[in-house]
N, C-alpha and C. Protein backbone atom coordinates (compact mmCIF):
# COMPACT_ATOMS: atom_id res chain seq x y z
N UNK A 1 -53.39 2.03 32.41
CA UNK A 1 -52.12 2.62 32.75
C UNK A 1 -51.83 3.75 31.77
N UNK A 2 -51.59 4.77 32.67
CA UNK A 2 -51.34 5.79 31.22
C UNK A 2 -49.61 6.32 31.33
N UNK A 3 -49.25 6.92 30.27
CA UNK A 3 -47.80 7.25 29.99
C UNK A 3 -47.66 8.49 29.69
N UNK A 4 -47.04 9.09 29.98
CA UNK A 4 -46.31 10.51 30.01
C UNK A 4 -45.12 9.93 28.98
N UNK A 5 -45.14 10.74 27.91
CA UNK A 5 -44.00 10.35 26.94
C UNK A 5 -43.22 11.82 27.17
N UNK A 6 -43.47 12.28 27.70
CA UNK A 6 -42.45 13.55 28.13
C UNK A 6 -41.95 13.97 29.54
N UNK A 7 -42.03 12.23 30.03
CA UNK A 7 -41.55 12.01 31.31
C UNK A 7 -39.91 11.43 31.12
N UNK A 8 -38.86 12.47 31.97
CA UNK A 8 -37.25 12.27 31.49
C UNK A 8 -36.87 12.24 32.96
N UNK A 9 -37.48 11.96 34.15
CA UNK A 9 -36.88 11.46 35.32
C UNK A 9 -36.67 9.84 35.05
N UNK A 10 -36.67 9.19 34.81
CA UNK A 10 -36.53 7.93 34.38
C UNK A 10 -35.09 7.29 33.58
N UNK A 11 -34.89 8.38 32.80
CA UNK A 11 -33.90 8.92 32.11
C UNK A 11 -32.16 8.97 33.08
N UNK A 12 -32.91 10.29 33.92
CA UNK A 12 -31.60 10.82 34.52
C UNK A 12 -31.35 9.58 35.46
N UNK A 13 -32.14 8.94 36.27
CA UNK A 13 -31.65 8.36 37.29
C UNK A 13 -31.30 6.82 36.40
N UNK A 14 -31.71 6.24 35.27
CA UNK A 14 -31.06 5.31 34.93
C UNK A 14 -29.50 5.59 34.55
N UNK A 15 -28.98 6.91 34.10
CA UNK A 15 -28.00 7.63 33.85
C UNK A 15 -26.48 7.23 35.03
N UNK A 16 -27.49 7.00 36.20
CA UNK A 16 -26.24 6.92 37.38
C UNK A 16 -26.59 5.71 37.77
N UNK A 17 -27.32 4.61 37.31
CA UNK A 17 -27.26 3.42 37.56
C UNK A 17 -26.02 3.24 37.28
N UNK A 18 -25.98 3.11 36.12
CA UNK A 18 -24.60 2.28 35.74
C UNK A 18 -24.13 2.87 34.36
N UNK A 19 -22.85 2.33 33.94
CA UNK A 19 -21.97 2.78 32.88
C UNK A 19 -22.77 2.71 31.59
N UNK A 20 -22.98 3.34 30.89
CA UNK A 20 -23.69 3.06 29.53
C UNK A 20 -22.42 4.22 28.30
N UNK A 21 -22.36 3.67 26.91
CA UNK A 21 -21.89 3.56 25.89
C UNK A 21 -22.19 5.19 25.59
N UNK A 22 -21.68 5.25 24.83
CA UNK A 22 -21.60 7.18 24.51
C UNK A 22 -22.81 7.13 23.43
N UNK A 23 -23.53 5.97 22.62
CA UNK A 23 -24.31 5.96 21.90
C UNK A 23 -25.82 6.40 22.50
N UNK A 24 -25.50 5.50 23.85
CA UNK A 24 -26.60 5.33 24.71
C UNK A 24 -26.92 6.38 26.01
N UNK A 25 -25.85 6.99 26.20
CA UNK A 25 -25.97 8.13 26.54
C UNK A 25 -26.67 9.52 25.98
N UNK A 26 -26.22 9.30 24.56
CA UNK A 26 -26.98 10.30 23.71
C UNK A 26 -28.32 10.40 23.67
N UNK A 27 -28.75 9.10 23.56
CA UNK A 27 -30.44 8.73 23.42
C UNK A 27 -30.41 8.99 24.37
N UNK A 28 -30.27 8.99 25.62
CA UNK A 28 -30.93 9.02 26.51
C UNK A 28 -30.83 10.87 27.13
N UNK A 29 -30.17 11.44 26.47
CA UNK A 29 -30.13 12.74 26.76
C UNK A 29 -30.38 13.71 25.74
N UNK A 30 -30.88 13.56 24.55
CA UNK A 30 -31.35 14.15 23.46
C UNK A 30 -32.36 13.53 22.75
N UNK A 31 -32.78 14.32 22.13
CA UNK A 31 -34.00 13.42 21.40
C UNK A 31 -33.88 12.25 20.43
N UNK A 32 -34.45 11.23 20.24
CA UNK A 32 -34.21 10.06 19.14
C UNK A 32 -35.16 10.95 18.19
N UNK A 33 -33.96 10.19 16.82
CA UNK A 33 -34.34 10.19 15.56
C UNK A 33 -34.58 9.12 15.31
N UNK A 34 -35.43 8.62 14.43
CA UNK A 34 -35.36 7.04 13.79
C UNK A 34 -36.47 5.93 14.37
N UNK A 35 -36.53 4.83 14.34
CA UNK A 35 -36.69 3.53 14.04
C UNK A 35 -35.93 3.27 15.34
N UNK A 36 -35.07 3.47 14.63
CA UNK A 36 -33.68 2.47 15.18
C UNK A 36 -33.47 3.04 16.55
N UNK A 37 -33.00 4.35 16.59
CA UNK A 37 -33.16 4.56 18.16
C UNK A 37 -34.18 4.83 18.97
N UNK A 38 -35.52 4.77 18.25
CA UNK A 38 -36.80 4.50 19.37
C UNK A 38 -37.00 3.19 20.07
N UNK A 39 -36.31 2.21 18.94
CA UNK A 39 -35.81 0.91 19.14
C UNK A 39 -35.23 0.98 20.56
N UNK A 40 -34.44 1.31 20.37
CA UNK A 40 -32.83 1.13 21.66
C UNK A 40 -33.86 2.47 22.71
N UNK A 41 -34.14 2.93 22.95
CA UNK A 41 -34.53 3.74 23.67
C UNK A 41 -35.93 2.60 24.70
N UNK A 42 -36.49 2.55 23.68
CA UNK A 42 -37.41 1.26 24.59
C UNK A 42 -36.58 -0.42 25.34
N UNK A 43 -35.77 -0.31 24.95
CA UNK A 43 -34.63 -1.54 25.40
C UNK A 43 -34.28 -0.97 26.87
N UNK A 44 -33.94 0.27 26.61
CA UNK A 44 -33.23 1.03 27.50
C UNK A 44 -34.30 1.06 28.48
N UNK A 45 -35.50 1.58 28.63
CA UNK A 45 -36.46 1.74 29.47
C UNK A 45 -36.97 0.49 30.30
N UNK A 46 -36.83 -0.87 29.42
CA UNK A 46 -37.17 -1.99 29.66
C UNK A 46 -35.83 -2.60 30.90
N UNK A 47 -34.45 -2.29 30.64
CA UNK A 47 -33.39 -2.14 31.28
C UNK A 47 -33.15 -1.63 32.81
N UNK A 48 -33.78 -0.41 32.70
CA UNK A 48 -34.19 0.33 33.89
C UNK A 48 -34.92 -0.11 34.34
N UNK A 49 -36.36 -0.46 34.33
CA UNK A 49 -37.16 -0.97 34.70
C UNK A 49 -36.47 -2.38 35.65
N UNK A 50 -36.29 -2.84 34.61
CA UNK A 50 -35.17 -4.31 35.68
C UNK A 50 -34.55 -3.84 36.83
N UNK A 51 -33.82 -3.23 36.35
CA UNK A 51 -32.50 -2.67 37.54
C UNK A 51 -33.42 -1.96 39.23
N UNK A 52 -34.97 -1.49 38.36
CA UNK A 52 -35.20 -0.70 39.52
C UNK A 52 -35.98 -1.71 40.65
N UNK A 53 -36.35 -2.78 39.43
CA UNK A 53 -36.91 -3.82 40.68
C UNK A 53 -36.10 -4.34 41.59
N UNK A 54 -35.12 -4.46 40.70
CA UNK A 54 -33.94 -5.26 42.06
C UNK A 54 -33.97 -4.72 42.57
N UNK A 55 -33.74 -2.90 42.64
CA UNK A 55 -33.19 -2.86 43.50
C UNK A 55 -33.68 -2.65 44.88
N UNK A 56 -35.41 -2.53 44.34
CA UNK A 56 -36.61 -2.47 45.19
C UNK A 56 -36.36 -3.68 46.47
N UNK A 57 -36.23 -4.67 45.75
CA UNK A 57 -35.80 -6.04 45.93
C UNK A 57 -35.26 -6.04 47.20
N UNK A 58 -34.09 -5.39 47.18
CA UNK A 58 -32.64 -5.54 47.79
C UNK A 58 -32.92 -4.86 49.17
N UNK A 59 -33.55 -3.54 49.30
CA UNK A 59 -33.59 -2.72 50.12
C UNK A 59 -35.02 -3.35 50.48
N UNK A 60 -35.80 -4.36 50.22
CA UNK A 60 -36.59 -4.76 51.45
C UNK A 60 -36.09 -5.66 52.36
């Protein structure tokens, strides 16, 4: 499996999933600094990921 780490469609459309925190908004629309928010940035991806199965889910 390979990864595009400069793939940000993933990004925008978790954006209009649902309500997220002004912290988490940031990461997700500017670049992470840190540890800590590469941390929360992979949470975040792992998050989306969920949401998109359901919703795969739902609409079969």
């Amino acid at each position: 499996m390979s990864t595009k780490w400069d793939d940000k469609s993933w990004k925008k459309e978790f954006l209009e999933m649902k309500f997220h925190s002004h912290a988490d908004v940031k990461l997700l629309t500017k670049c992470v600094k840190g540890l800590i928010g590469a941390w929360r940035l992979g949470v975040l991806k792992e998050e989306y990921n969920r949401l998109k199965k359901i919703q795969e889910q739902q609409q079969q």
